[in-house]
Protein backbone atom coordinates (compact mmCIF):
# COMPACT_ATOMS: atom_id res chain seq x y z
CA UNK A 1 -34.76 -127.57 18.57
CA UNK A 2 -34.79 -126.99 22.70
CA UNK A 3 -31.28 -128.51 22.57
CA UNK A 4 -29.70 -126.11 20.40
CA UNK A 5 -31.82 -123.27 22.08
CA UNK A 6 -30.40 -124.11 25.27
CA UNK A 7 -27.19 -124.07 23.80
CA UNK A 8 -27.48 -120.73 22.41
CA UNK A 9 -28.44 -119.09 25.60
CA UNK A 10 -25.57 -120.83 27.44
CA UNK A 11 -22.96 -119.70 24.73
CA UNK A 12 -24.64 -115.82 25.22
CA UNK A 13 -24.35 -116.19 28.77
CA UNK A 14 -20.92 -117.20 28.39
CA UNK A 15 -19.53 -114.91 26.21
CA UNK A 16 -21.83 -111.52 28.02
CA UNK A 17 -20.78 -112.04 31.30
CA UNK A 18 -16.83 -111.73 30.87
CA UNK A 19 -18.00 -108.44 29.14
CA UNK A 20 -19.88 -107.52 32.41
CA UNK A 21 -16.90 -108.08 34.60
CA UNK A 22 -14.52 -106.18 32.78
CA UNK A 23 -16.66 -103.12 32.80
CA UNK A 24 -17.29 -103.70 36.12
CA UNK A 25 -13.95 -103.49 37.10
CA UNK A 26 -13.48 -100.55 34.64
CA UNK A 27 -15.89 -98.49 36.28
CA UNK A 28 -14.64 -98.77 39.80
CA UNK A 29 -11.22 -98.40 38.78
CA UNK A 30 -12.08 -94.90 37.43
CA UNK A 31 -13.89 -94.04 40.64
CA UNK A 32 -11.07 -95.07 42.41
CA UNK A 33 -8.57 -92.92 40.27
CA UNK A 34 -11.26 -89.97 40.44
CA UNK A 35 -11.36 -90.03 44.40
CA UNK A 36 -7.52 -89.73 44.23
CA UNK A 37 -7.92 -86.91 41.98
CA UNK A 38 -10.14 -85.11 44.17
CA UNK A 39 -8.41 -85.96 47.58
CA UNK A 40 -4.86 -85.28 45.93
CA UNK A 41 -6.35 -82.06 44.52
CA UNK A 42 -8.66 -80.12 47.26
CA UNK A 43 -7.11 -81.90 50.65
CA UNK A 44 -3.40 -81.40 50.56
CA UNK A 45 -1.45 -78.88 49.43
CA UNK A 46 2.46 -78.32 48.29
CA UNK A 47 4.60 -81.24 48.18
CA UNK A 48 2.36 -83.70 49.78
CA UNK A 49 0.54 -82.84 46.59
CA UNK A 50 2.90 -83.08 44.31
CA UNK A 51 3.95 -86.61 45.57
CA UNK A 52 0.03 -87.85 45.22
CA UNK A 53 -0.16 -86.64 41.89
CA UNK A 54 3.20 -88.53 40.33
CA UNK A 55 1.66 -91.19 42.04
CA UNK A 56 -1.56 -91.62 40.99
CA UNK A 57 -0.11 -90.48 37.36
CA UNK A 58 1.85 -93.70 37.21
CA UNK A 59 -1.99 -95.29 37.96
CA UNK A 60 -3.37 -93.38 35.30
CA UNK A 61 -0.13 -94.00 32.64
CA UNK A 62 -1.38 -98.03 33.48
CA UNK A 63 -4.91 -97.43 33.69
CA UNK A 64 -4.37 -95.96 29.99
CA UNK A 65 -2.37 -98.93 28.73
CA UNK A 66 -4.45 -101.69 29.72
CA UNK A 67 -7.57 -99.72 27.89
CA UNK A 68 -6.02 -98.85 24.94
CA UNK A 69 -8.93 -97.00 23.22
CA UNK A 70 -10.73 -95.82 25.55
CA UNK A 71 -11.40 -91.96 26.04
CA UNK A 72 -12.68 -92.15 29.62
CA UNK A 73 -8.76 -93.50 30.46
CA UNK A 74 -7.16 -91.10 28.48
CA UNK A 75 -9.17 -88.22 29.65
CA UNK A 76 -8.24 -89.27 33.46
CA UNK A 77 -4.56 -89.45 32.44
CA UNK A 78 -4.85 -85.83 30.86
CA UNK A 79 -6.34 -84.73 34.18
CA UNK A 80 -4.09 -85.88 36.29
CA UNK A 81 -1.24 -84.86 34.15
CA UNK A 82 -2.86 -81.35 34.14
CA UNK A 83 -3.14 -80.94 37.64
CA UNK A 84 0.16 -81.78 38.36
CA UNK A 85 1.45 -79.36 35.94
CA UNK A 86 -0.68 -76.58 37.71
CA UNK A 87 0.82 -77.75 40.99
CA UNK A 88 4.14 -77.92 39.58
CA UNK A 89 4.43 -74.44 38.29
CA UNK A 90 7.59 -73.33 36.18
CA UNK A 91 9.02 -74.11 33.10
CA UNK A 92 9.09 -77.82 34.00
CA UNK A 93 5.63 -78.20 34.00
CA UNK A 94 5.15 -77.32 30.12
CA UNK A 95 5.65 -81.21 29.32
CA UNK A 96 2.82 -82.35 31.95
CA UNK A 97 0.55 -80.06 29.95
CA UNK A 98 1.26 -81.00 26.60
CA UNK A 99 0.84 -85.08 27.38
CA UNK A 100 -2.41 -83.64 29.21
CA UNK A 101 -3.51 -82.06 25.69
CA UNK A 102 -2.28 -84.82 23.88
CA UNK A 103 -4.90 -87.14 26.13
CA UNK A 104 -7.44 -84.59 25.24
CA UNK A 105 -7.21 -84.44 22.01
CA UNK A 106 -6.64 -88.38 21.59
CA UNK A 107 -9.95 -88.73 23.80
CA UNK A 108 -12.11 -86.34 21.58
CA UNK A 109 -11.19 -88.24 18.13
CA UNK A 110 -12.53 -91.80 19.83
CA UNK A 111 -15.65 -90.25 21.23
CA UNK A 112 -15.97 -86.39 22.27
CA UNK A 113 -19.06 -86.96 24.17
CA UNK A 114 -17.48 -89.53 26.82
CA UNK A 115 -17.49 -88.34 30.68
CA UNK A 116 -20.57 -85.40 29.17
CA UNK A 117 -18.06 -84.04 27.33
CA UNK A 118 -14.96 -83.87 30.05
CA UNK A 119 -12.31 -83.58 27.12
CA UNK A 120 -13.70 -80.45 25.03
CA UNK A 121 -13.87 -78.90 29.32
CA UNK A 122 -10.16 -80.02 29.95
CA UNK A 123 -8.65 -79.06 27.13
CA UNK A 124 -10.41 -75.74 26.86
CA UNK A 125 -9.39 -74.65 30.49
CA UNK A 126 -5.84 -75.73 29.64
CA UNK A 127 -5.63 -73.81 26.55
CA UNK A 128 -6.83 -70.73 29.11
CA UNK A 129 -4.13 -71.44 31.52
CA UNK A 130 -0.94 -72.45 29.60
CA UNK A 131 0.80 -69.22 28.39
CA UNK A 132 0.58 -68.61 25.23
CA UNK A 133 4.06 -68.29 22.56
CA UNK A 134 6.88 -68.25 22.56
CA UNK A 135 6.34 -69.53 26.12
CA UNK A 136 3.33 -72.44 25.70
CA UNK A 137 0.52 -73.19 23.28
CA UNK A 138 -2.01 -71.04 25.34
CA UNK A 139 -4.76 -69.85 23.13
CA UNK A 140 -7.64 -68.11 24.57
CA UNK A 141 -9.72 -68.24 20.57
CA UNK A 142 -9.25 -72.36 21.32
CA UNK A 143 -9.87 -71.42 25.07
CA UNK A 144 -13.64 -70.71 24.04
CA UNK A 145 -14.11 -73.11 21.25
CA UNK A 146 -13.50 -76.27 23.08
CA UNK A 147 -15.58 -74.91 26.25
CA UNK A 148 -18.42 -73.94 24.32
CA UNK A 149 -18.50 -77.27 22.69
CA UNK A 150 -18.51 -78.80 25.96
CA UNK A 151 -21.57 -76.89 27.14
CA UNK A 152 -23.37 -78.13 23.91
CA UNK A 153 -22.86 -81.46 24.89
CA UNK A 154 -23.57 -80.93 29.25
CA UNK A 155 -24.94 -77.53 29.04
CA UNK A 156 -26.20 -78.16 33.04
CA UNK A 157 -22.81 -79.54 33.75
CA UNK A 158 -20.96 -78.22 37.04
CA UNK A 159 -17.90 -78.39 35.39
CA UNK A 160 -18.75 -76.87 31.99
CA UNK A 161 -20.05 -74.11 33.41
CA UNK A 162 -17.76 -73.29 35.90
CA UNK A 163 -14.78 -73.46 33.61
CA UNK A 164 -16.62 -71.22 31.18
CA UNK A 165 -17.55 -69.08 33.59
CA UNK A 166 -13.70 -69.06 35.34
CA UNK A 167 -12.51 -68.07 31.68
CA UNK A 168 -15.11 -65.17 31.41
CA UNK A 169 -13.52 -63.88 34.39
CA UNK A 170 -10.15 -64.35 32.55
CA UNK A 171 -11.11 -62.30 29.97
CA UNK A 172 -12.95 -59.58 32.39
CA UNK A 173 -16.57 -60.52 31.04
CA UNK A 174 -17.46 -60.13 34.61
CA UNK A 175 -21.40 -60.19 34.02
CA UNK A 176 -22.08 -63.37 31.64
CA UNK A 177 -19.14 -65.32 34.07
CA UNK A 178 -21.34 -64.42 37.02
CA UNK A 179 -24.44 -65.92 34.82
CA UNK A 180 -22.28 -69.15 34.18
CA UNK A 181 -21.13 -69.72 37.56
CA UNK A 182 -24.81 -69.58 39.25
CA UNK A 183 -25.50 -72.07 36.63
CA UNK A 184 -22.68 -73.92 37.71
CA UNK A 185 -23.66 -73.66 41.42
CA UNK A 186 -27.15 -74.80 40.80
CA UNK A 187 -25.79 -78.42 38.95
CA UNK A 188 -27.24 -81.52 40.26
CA UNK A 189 -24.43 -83.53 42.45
CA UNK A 190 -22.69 -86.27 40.84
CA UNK A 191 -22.59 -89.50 42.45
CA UNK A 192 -20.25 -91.30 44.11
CA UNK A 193 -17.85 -87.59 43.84
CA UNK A 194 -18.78 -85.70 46.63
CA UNK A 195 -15.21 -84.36 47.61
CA UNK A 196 -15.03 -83.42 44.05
CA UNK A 197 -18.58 -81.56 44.18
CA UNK A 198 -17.63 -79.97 47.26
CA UNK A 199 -14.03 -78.49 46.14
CA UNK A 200 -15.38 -77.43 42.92
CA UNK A 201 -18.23 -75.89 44.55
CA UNK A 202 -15.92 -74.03 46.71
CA UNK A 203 -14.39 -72.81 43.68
CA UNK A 204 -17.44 -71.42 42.14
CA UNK A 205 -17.90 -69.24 45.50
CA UNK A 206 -14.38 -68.22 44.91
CA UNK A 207 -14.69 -67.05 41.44
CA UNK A 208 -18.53 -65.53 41.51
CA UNK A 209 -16.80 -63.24 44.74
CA UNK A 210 -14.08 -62.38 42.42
CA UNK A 211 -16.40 -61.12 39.37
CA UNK A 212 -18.56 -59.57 41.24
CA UNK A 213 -15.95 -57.33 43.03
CA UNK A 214 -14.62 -56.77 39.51
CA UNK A 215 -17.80 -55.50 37.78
């Protein structure tokens, strides 16, 4: 009876802790594609962007392939993608932003609620920024459904409120974006992404000046 007890715990330990390394190694490969992100996106500007973001796609495109299934991958690869296409600019940056929905949409049907909800934000402030036909598949009624699902699921979020709040603004709903963004401002910090917190909090400065000169 203590034999095969022993043996039991031995085979759990076994078979657990390869489980533990992998996600191990999961996790700090997504911080280390989300400090790219952040560095690529609020420290350099023009080309030298451009270059860090078709680089760290080609991570991401990877990243993606050795985790088939997994929503936090795809959602990285859609952000990336996304950001390059804003950085980009021009008709050539329509294909960028359709493999970035494509991620997003992917990433919602496994689980919607991965990253607090980071693929209902995405997509939502894509569908807000694409043009809309004959030019892209911008859609501001989509726009608002996906970022209002996004709130439901991180309501406190910094990111779901400040996109919310950025497309208020789009939409000149100048008093309820100004509401959004404080909320925004006042989010907790997320760890291990301060260059992140500080860009996007740089942002939200930007964009509560810009309502409320517009009210």
């Amino acid at each position: 009876m203590k034999k095969c007890f022993f043996y039991t715990l031995f085979l759990l330990t076994f078979l657990l802790t390869p489980l533990a390394v992998i996600s191990a190694e999961f996790d700090e490969q997504l911080l280390d594609i989300q400090h790219e992100w952040a560095k690529a996106n609020y420290q350099t500007q023009g080309d030298a962007k451009k270059k860090e973001l078709e680089a760290l796609m080609e991570k991401t495109g990877s990243f993606v392939s050795s985790n088939p299934g997994s929503a936090e991958a795809l959602i990285w690869d859609g952000i990336v993608n996304s950001t390059y296409a804003g950085a980009r600019g021009g008709a050539g940056a329509l294909k960028f932003a359709k493999k970035a929905r494509k991620n997003f949409e992917a990433a919602i049907k496994i689980n919607p609620k991965a990253l607090d909800g980071s693929s209902h934000t995405s997509l939502g402030s894509l569908y807000y920024k694409v043009p809309g036909f004959p030019i892209g598949f911008g859609s501001n009624k989509k726009a608002e459904q996906h970022l209002k699902k996004a709130l439901e699921i991180n309501p406190n979020g910094i990111d779901s409120n400040y996109f919310y709040g950025d497309f208020l603004i789009d939409r000149k709903r100048y008093d309820k974006a100004i509401v959004m963004l404080n909320k925004a401002k006042a989010a907790a910090d997320r760890p291990n992404r301060p260059i992140a917190d500080q860009g996007r909090r740089a942002e939200i400065d930007t964009a509560i000046a810009l309502a409320e000169s517009k009210k």
